[in-house]
Protein backbone atom coordinates (compact mmCIF):
# COMPACT_ATOMS: atom_id res chain seq x y z
CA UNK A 1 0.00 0.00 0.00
CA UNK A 2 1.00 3.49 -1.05
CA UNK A 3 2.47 5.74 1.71
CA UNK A 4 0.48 9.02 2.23
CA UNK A 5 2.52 12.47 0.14
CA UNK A 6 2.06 13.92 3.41
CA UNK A 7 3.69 12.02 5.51
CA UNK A 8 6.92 11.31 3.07
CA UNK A 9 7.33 14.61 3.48
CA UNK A 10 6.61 15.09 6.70
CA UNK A 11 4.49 17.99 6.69
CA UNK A 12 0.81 18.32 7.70
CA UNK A 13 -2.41 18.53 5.64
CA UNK A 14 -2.69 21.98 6.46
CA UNK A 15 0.63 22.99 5.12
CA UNK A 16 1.34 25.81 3.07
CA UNK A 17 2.77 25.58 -0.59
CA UNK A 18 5.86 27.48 0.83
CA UNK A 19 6.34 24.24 3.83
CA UNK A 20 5.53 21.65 1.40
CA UNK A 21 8.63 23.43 -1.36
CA UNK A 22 10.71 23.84 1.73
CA UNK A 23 10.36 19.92 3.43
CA UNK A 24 10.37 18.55 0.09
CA UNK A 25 14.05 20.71 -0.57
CA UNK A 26 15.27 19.07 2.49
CA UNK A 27 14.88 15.81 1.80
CA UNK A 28 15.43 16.08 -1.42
CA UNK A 29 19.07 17.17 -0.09
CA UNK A 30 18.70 14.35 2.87
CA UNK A 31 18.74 11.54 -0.24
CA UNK A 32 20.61 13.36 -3.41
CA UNK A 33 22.47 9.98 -5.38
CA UNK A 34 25.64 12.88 -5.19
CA UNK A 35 25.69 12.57 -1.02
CA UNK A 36 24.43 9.14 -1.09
CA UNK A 37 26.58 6.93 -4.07
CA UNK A 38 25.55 3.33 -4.73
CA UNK A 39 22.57 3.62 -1.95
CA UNK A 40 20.00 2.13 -3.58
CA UNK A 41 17.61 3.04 -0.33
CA UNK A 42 18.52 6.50 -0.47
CA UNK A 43 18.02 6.84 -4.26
CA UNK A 44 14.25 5.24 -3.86
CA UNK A 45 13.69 7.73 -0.99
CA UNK A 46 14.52 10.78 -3.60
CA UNK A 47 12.32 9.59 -6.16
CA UNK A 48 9.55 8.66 -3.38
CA UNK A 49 10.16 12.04 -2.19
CA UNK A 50 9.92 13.65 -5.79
CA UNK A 51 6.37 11.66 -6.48
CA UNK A 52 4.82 13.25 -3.15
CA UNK A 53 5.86 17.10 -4.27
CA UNK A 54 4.95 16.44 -7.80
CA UNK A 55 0.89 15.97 -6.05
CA UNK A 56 1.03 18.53 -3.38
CA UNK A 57 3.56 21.11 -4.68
CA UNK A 58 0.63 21.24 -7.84
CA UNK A 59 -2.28 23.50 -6.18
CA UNK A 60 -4.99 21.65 -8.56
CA UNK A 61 -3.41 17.94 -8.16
CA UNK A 62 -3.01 18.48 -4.17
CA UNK A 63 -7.28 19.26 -4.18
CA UNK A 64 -7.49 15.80 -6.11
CA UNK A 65 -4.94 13.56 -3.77
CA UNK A 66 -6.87 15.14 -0.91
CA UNK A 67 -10.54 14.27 -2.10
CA UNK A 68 -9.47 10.43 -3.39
CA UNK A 69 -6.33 9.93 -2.27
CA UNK A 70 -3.57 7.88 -4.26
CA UNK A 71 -6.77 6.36 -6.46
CA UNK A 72 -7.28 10.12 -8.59
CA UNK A 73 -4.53 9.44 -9.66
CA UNK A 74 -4.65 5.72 -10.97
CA UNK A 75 -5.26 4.61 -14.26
CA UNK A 76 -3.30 5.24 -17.54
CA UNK A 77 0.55 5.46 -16.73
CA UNK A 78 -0.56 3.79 -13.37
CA UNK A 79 1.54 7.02 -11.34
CA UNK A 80 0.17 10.29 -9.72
CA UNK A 81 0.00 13.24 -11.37
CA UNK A 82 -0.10 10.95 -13.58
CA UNK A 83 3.07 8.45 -14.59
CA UNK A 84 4.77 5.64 -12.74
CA UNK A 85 7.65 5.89 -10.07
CA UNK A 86 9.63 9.02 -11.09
CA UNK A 87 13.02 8.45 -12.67
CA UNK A 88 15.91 10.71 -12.39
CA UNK A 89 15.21 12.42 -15.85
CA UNK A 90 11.71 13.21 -14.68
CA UNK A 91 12.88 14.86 -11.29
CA UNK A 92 15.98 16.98 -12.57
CA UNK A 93 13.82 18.36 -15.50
CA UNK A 94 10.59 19.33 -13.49
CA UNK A 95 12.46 20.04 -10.07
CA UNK A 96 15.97 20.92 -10.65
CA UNK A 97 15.26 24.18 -9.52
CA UNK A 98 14.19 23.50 -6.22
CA UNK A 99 17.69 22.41 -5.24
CA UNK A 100 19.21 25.96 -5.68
CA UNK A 101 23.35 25.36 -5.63
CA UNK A 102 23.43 22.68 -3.08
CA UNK A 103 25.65 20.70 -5.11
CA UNK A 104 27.39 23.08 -6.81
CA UNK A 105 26.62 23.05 -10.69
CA UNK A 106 23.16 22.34 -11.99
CA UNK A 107 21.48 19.10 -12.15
CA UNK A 108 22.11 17.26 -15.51
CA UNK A 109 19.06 14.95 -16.72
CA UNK A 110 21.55 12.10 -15.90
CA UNK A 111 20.86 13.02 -12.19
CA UNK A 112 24.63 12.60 -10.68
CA UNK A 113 24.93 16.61 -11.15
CA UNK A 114 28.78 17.33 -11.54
CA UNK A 115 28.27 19.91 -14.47
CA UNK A 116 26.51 17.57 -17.09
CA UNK A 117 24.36 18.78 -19.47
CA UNK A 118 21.50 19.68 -18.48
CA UNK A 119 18.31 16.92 -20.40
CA UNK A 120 14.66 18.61 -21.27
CA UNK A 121 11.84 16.93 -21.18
CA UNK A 122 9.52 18.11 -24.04
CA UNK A 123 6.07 19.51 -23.68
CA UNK A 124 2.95 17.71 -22.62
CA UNK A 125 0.62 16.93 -24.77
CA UNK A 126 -3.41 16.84 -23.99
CA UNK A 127 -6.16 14.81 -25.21
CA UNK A 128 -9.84 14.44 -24.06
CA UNK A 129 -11.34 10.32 -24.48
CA UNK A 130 -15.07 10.11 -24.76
CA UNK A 131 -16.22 6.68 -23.02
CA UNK A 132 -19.73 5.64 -22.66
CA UNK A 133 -21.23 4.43 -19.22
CA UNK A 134 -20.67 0.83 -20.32
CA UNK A 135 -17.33 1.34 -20.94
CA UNK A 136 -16.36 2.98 -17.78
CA UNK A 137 -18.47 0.71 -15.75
CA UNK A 138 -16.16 -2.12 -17.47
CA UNK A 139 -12.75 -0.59 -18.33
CA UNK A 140 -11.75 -0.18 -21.37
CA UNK A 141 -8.58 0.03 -24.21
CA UNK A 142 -8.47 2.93 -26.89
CA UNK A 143 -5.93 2.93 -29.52
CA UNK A 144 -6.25 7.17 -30.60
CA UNK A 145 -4.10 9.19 -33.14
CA UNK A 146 -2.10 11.65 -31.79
CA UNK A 147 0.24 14.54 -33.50
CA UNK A 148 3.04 15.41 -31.62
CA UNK A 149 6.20 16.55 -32.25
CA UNK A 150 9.44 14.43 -32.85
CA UNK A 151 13.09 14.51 -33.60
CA UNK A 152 13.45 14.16 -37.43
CA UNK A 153 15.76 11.58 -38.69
CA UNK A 154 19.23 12.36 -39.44
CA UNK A 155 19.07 15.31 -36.97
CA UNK A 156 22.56 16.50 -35.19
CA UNK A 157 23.00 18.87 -32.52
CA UNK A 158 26.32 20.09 -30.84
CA UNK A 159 26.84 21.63 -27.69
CA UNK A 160 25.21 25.32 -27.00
CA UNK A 161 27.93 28.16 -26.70
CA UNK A 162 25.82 30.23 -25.22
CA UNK A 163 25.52 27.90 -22.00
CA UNK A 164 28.36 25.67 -22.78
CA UNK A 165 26.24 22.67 -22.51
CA UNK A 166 24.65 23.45 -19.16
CA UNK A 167 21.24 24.51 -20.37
CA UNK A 168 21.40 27.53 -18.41
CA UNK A 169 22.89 30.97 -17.95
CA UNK A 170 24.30 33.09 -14.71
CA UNK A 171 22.23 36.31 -14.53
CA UNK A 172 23.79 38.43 -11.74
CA UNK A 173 21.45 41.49 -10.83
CA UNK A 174 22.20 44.28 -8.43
CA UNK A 175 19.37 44.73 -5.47
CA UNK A 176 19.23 45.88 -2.49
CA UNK A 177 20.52 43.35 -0.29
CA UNK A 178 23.52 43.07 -2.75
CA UNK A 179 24.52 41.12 -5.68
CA UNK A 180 21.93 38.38 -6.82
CA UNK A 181 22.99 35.64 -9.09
CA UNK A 182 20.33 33.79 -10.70
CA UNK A 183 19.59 31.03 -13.20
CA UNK A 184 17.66 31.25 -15.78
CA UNK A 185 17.44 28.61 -18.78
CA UNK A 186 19.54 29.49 -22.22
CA UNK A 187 17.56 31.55 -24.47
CA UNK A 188 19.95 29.82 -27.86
CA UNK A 189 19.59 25.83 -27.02
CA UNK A 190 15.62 26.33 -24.94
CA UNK A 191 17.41 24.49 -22.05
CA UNK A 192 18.46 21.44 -23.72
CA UNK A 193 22.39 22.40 -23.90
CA UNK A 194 22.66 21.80 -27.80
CA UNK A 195 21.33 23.83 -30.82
CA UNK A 196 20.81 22.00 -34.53
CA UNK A 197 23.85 21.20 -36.53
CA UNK A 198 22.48 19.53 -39.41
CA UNK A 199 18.58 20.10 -40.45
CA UNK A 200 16.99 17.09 -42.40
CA UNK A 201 14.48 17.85 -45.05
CA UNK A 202 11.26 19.03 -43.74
CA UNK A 203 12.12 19.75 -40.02
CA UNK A 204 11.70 23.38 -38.36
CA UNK A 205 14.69 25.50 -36.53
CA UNK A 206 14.95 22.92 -34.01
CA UNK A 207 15.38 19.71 -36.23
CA UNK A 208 11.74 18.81 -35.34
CA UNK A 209 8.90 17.46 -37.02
CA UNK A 210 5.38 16.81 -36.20
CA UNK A 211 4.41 12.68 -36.72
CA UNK A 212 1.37 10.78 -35.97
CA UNK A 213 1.15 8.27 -33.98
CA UNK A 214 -1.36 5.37 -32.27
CA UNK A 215 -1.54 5.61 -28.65
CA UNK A 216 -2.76 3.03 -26.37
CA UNK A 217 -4.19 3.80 -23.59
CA UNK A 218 -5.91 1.56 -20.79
CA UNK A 219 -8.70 3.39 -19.09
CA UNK A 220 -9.60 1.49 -15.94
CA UNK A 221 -12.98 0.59 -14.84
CA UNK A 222 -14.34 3.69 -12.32
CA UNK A 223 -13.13 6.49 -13.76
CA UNK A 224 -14.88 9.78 -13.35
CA UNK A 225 -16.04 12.88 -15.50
CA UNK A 226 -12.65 15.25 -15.67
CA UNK A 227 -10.52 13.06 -14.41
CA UNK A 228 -6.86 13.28 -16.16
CA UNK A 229 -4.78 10.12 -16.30
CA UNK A 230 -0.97 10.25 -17.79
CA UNK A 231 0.55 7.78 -20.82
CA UNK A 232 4.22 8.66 -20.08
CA UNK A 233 7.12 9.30 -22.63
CA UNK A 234 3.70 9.80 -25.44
CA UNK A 235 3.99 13.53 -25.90
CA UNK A 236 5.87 16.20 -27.71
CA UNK A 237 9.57 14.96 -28.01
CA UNK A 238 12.27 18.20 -26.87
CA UNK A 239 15.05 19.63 -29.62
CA UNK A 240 18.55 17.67 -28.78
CA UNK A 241 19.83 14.14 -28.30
CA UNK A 242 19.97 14.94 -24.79
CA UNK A 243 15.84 15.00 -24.20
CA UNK A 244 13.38 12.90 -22.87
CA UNK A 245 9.70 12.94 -23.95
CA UNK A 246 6.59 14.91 -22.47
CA UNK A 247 3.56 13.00 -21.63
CA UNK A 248 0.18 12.60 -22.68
CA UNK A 249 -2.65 13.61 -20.38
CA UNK A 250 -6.10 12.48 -21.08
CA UNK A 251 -8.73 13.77 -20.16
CA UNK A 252 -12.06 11.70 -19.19
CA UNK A 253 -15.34 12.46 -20.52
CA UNK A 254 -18.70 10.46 -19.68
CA UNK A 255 -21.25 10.32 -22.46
CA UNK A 256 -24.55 10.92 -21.22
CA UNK A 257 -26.54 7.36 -20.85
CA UNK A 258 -30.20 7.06 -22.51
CA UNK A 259 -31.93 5.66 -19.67
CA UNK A 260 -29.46 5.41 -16.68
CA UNK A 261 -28.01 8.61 -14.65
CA UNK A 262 -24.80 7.92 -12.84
CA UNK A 263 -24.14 9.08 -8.81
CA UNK A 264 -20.83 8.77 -7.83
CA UNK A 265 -20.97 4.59 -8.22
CA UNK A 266 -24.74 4.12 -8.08
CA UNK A 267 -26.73 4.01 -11.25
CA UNK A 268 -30.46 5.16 -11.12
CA UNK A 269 -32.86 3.52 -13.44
CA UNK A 270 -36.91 5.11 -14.46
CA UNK A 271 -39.49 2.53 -14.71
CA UNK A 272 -42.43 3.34 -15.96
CA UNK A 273 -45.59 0.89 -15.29
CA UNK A 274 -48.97 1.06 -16.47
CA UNK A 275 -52.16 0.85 -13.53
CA UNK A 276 -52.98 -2.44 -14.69
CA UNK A 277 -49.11 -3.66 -14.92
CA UNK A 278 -49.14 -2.00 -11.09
CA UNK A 279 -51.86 -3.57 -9.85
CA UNK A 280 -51.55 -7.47 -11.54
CA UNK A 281 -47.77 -7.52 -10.66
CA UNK A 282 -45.48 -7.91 -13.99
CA UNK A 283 -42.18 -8.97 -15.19
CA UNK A 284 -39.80 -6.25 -16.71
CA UNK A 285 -36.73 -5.96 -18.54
CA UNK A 286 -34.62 -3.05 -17.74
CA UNK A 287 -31.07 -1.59 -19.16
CA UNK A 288 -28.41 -2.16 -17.05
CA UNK A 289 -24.17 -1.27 -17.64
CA UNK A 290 -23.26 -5.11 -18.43
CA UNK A 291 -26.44 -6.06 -20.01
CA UNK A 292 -30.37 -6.24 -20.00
CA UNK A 293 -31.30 -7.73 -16.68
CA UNK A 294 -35.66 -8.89 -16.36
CA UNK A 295 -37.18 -8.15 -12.87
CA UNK A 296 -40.33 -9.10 -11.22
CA UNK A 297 -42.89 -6.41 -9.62
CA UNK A 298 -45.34 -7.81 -7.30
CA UNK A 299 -48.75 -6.98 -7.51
CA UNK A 300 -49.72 -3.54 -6.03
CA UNK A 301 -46.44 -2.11 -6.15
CA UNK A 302 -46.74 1.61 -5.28
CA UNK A 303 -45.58 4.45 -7.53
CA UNK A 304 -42.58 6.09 -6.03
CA UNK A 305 -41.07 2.02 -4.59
CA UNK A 306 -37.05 1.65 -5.28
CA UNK A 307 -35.76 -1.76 -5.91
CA UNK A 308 -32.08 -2.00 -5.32
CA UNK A 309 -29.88 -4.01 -7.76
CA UNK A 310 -26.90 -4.97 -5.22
CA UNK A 311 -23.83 -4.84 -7.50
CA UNK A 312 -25.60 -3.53 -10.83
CA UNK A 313 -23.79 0.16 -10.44
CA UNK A 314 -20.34 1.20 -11.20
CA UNK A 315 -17.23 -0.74 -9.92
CA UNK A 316 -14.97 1.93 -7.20
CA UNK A 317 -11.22 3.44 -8.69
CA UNK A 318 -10.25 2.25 -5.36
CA UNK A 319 -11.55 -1.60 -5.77
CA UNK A 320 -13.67 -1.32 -2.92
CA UNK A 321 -16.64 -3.46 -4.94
CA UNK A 322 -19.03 -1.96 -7.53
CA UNK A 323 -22.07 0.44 -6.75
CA UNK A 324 -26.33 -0.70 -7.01
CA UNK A 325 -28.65 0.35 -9.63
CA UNK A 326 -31.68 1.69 -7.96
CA UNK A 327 -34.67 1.18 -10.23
CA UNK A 328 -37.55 3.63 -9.30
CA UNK A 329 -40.87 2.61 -10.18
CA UNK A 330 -43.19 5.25 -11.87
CA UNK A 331 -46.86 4.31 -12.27
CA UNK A 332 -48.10 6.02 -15.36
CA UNK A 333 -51.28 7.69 -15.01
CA UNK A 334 -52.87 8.22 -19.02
CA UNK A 335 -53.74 11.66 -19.72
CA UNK A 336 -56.82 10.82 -22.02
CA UNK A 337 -59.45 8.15 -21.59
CA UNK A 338 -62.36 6.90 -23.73
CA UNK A 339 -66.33 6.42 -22.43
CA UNK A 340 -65.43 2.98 -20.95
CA UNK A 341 -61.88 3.49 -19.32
CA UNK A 342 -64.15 6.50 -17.68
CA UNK A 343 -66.58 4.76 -16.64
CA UNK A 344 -64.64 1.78 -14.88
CA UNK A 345 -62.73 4.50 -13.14
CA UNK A 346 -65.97 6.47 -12.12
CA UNK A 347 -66.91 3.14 -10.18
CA UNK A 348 -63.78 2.57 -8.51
CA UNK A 349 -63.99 6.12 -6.84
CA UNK A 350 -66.06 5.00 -3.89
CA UNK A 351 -64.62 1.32 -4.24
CA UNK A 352 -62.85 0.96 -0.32
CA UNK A 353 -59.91 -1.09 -2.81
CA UNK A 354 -58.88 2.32 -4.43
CA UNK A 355 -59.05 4.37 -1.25
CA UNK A 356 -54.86 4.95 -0.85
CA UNK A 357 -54.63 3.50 3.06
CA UNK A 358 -50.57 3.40 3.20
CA UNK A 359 -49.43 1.33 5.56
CA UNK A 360 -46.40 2.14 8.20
CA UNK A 361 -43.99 0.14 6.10
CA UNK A 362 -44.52 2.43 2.88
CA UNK A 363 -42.20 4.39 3.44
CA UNK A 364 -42.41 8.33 2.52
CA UNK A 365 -40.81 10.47 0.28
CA UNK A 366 -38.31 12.00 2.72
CA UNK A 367 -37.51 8.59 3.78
CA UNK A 368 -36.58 6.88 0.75
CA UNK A 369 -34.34 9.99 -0.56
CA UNK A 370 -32.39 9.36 2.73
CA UNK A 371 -32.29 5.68 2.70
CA UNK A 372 -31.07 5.99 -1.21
CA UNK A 373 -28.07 8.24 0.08
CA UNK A 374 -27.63 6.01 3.10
């Protein structure tokens, strides 16, 4: 089981953004590969470490982790925020930043620091997937086409002489509390420490090209309207042979279901019976996620009863079981009658049988609307 952001970081749930930057920094320093060489505990520690900032040091991720935990971030990529366990290129190119000189020379992609050039990561890409109710209920795999941006063949870079490599440039500025020096990422090489040599036919400045490709992506069973899940290393691919991929976030979208409305993992179902269906008792076939199910109605059923389908709703992100479908039973009343209906129904006024007489187990209104949510 996953250990709670929080607590690798040691910080509380009310922490500010400022605590969370500064507890993260210091273990971040606690478990750096350059202070800890051939630990293979320390090194899992950083990247453990790196995984719980990359949730809460992200205002609208941190909102998510704290509403569903680890599970809003499940799915595609199988990581938070979205991707797996965080490798070294992932933290130096996101976080580098953070660690300010502690080691003395930038952090190079490779993650051992020591003045190596510095590797990008290349710009996300994002992608919305429209899934039906059956195919969220179930889980699901979509192959989709995606244009993003790659290193064209028979590209060569060499090393930026702006930055010498590093990806970055010393900016010292004059304030009030002295001499600053700052650093900011090379405006030649974009950060990535080399600048085209040789352009291929067809690619831009940056010996880049836009391709399409077929993404796979596996969509498990539970997801929810707006939630994002990551395919790593599937986005836009960064100038240089020193780069590592962006990722793809997708973006969840629930197509509205003809007949059943979805509530958090319960599914609610309108069945609409006829007086004489109502009163005789009848057998009914209704729509359910994994298939039509039938279902008996004894006689007399009231307008208003809810049968509960144990099971029949959606399955939980955090495989805690599925949800019920909760199958409310309308008695239609017809708008128009001819001379006989009217005159049946003119006799059964003062017939004792068609005086309502509820009984103490028929429940009311109120009471069903808070045994539905209970």
């Amino acid at each position: 089981m996953k250990k709670d952001f929080y607590e690798i970081l040691g910080v509380s749930k009310s922490a500010t953004p400022e605590e969370i930057k500064k507890a993260y920094r210091k273990k971040a320093i606690q478990y750096h590969p350059d202070k800890n060489p051939g630990d293979s505990e320390a090194e899992e520690n950083f990247k453990t470490a790196a995984e719980a900032y990359e949730v809460l040091g992200d205002a609208d991720k941190r909102a998510r982790y704290d509403r569903m935990g680890h599970a809003a971030f499940d799915g595609a990529g199988g990581g938070h925020g979205g991707g797996q366990h965080m490798n070294m290129d992932d933290i130096f190119s996101q976080f580098g930043d953070i660690f300010g000189s502690a080691f003395g020379g930038g952090f190079g992609g490779s993650g051992f620091g020591g003045g190596g050039q510095r590797r990008v990561k290349g710009s996300n890409l994002r992608i919305k997937v429209k899934l039906t109710l059956e195919e969220i209920a179930n889980g699901v795999e979509k192959k989709v086409k995606v244009k993003r941006k790659v290193q064209a063949a028979g590209a060569t870079f060499r090393t930026c002489s702006t930055c010498n490599g590093q990806g970055q440039v010393m900016r010292v500025s004059n304030t009030i509390l002295g001499r600053m020096q700052t650093a900011a990422t090379c405006p030649t090489c974009q950060g990535s420490g080399q600048i085209l040599d040789k352009k291929p036919e067809g690619a831009d400045a940056f010996g880049m090209l836009v391709d399409e490709d077929t993404v796979s992506i596996k969509i498990p069973a539970g997801v929810v309207d707006g939630m994002q899940l990551k395919v790593s290393g599937k986005g836009n691919e960064a100038p240089g042979g020193n780069s590592i991929p962006g990722d793809l976030i997708v973006a969840i979208e629930e197509i509205e279901h003809e007949f059943l409305k979805r509530e958090g993992e319960n599914l609610h179902y309108d069945l609409y019976v006829s007086f004489p269906e109502a009163a005789l008792g009848i057998s009914k076939e209704i729509e359910t996620v994994s298939g039509k199910v039938r279902i008996k109605l004894e006689e007399g059923i009231q307008s208003g009863k809810i049968l509960r389908l144990k099971g029949k709703g959606i399955p939980s992100i955090n495989s805690y079981g599925n949800g019920d479908l909760l199958v409310h039973v309308n008695v239609w009343t017809p708008k128009t009658l001819n001379k006989e209906q009217k005159n049946f129904f003119e006799k059964m006024i003062s017939d004792e049988n068609f005086i309502p007489n509820p009984e103490k187990s028929d429940k009311s209104f109120f009471e069903k609307v808070k045994d539905m949510f209970s």
